[in-house]
Protein backbone atom coordinates (compact mmCIF):
# COMPACT_ATOMS: atom_id res chain seq x y z
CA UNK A 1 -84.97 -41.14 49.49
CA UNK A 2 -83.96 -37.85 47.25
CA UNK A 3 -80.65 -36.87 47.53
CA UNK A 4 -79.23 -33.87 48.96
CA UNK A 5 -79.80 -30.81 46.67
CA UNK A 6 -75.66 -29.26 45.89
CA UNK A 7 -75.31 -25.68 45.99
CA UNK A 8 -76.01 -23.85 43.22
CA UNK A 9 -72.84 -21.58 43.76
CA UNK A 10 -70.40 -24.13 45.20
CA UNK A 11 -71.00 -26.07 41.98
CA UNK A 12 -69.99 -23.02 39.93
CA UNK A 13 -67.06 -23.17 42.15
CA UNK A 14 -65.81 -26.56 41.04
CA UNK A 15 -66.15 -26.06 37.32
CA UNK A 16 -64.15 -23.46 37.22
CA UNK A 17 -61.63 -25.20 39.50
CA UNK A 18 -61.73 -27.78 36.58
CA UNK A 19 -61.18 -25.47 33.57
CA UNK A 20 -58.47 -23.96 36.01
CA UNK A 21 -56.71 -27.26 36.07
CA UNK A 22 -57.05 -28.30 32.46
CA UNK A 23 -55.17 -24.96 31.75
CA UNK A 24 -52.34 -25.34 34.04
CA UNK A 25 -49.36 -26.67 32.16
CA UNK A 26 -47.97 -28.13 36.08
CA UNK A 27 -51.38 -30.02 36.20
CA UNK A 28 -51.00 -31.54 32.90
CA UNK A 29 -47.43 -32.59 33.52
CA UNK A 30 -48.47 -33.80 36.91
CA UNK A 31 -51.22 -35.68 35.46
CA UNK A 32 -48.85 -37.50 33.06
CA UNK A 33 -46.99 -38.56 35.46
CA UNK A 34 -49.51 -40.08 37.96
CA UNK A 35 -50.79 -41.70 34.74
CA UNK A 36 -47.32 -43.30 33.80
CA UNK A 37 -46.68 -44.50 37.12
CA UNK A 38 -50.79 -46.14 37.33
CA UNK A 39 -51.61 -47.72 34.02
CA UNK A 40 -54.38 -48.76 35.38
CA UNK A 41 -56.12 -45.21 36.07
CA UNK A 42 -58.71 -43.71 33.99
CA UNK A 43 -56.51 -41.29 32.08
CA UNK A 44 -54.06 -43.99 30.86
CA UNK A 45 -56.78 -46.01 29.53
CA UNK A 46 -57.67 -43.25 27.66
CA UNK A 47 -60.76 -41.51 29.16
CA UNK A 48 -62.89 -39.09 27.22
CA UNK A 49 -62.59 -36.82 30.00
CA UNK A 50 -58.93 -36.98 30.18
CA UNK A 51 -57.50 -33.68 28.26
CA UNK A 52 -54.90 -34.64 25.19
CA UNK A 53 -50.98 -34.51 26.37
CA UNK A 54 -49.00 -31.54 24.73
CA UNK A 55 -46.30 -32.15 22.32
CA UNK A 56 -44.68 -28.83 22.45
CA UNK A 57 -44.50 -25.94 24.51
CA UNK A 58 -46.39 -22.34 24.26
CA UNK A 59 -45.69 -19.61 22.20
CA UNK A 60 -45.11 -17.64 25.21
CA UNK A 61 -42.67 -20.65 26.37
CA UNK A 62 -40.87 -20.46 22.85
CA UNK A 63 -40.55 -16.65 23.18
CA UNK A 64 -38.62 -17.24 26.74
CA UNK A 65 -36.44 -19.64 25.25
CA UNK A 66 -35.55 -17.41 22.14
CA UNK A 67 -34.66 -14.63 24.43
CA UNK A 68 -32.70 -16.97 27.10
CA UNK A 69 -30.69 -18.28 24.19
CA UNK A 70 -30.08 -14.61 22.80
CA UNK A 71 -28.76 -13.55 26.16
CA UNK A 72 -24.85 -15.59 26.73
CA UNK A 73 -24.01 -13.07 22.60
CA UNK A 74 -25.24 -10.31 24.52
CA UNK A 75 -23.06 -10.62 27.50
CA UNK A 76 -19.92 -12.46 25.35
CA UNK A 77 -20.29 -8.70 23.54
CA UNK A 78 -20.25 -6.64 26.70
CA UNK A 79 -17.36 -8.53 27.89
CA UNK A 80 -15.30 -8.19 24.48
CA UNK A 81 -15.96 -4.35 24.06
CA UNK A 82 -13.73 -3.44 27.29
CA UNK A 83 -11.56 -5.72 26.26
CA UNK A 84 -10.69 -4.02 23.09
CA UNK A 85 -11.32 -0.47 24.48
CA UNK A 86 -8.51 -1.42 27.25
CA UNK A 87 -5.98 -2.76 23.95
CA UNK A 88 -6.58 0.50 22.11
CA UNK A 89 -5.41 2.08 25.32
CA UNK A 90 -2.32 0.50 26.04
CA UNK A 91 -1.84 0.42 22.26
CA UNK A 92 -1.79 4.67 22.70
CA UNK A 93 0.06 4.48 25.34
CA UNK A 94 3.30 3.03 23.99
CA UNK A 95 3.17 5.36 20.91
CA UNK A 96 3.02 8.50 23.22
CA UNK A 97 5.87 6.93 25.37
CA UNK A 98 7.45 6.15 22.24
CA UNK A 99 7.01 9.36 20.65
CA UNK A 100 8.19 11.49 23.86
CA UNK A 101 11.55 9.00 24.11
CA UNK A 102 10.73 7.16 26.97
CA UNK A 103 11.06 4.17 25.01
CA UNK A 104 13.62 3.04 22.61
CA UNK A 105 13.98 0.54 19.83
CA UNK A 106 16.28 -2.30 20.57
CA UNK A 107 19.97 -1.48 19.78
CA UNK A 108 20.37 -4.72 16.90
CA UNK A 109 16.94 -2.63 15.35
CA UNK A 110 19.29 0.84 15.54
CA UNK A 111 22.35 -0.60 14.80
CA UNK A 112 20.51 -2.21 11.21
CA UNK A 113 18.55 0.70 9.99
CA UNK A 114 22.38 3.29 10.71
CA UNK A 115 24.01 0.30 8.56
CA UNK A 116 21.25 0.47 5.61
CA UNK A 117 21.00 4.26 5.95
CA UNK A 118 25.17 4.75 5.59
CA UNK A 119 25.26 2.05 2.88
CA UNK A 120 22.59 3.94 1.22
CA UNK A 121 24.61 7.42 1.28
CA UNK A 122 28.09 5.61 -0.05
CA UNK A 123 26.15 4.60 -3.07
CA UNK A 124 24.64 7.77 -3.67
CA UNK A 125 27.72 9.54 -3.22
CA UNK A 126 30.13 6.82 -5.53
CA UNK A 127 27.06 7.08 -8.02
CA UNK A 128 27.51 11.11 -7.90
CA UNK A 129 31.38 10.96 -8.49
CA UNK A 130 31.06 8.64 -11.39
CA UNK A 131 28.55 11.34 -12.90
CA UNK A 132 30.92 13.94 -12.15
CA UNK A 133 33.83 12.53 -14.04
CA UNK A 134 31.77 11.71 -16.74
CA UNK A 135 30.16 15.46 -17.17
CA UNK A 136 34.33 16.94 -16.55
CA UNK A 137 35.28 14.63 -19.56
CA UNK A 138 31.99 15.40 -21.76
CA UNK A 139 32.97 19.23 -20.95
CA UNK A 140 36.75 18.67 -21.55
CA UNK A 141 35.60 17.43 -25.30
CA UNK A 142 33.61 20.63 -25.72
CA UNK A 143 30.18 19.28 -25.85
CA UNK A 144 28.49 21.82 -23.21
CA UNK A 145 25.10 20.82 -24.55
CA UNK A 146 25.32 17.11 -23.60
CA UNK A 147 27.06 18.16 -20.26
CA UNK A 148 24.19 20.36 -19.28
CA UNK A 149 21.65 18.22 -20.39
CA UNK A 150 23.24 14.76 -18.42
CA UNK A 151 23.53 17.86 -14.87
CA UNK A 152 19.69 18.62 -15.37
CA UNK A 153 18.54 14.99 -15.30
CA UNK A 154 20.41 14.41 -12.09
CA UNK A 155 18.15 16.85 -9.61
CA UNK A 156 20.80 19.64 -9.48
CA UNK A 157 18.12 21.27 -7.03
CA UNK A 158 19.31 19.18 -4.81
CA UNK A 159 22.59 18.45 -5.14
CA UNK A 160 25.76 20.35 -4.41
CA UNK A 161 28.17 19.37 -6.81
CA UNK A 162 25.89 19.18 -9.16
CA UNK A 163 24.80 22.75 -9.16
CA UNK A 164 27.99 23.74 -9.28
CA UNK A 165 29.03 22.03 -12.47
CA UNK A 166 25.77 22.73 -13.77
CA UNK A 167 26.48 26.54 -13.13
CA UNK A 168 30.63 26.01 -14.66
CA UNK A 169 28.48 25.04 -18.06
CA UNK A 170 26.63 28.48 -18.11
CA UNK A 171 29.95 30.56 -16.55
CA UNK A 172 31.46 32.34 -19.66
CA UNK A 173 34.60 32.32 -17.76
CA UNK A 174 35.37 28.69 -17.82
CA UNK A 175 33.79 28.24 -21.13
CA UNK A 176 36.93 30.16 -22.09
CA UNK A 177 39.22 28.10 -20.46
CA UNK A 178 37.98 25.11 -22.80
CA UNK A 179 39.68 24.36 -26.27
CA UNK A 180 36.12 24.21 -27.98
CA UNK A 181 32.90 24.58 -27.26
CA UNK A 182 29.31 24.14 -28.59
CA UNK A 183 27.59 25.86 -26.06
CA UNK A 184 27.01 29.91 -25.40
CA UNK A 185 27.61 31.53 -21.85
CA UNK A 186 24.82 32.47 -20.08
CA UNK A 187 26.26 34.47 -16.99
CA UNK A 188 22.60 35.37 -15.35
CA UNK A 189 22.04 30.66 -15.53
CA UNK A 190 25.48 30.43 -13.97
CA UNK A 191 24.54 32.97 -11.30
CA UNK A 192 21.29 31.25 -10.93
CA UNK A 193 22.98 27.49 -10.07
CA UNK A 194 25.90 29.12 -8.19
CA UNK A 195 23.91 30.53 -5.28
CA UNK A 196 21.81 27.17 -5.31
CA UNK A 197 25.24 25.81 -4.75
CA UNK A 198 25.93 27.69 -1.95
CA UNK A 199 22.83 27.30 0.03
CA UNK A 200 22.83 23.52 -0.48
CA UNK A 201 26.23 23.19 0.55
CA UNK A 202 25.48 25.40 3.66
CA UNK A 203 22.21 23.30 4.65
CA UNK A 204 25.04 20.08 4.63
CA UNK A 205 27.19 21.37 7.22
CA UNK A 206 29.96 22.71 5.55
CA UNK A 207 31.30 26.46 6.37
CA UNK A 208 30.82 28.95 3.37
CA UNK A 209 32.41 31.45 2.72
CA UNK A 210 29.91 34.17 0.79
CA UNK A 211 32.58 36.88 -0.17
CA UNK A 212 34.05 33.66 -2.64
CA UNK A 213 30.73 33.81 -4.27
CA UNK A 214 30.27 37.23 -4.91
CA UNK A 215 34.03 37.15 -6.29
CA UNK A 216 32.66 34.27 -8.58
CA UNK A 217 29.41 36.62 -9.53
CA UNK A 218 31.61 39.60 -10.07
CA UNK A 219 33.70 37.89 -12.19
CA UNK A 220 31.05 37.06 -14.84
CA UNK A 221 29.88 40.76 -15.24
């Protein structure tokens, strides 16, 4: 008896169901596993038919894992920029409370910086009066030159007492009132360091009194 003659187009059907199934990763790993579990089937035994297992997974699979692994930076970055965008803040916000003195420094930070700053001026000024007495006795001995040279080392710009010795060395008037000298008056140097006197010991605090230094001007000319 001749069998029944199969479809033509239902035939077509089923081979590319096959191909379909050989291609399907979930297939394959299904497969595996029915063959694990039945050692006896065809595709344990090793059938030519059976398709090879896979070691390893797509490129397209690798790609997805690449970018899956890529993503936890990504989002530890997102979540460390507001972080330091909210410490920059807070950082800017002290300073401009700080700055507008709505915040102070402790009182033991005060209290050390006065005592450094005041230990700082008594030095200055004991180092001043030693230089002082040393010009007067260089001056008393006659040597002008020395005197005047020791004053201009010592930033009589900006010193009070200094100008005004400094000036004394230049005023012909008290270059008179020496025993000797080896240095000549210069009345318009003396005028010079006297009025620098004057306005540094007026930016200090202390009261001035400008007709004395006119009287001290006069007196040169």
């Amino acid at each position: 008896m001749r069998g029944v003659q199969e479809d033509p187009g239902l035939a077509e059907v089923k081979a590319v169901l096959r191909k379909l199934q050989r291609l399907d990763p979930a297939a394959d790993a299904g497969r595996d596993r029915a063959n694990q579990s039945n050692p006896g089937s065809v595709a344990a035994r090793g059938h030519p038919s059976s398709p090879p297992l896979r070691a390893d997974i797509s490129v397209f699979d690798r790609k997805h894992a690449a970018i899956a692994a890529a993503k936890p930076k990504t989002s530890s970055k997102r979540r460390i920029a507001p972080q330091l965008f909210g410490a920059g803040v807070l950082i800017g916000g002290v300073a401009i409370l700080f700055a507008a003195g709505m915040i102070h420094l402790p009182k033991s930070l005060k209290t050390g910086t006065q005592t450094e700053d005041a230990g700082a001026t008594a030095q200055l000024k004991e180092s001043e009066s030693k230089l002082l007495a040393e010009v007067r006795r260089i001056l008393s001995e006659g040597d002008v030159i020395l005197a005047r040279s020791r004053l201009l080392r010592s930033e009589p710009e900006r010193r009070a007492e200094v100008a005004f010795m400094l000036a004394q060395s230049h005023d012909p008037n008290y270059l008179q009132s020496l025993a000797k000298t080896n240095g000549l008056p210069d009345p318009a140097e003396a005028e010079r360091w006297y009025k620098r006197w004057h306005e540094l010991a007026a930016q200090s605090g202390l009261e001035m009194d400008s007709g004395r230094l006119q009287r001290i001007i006069n007196a040169m000319h």
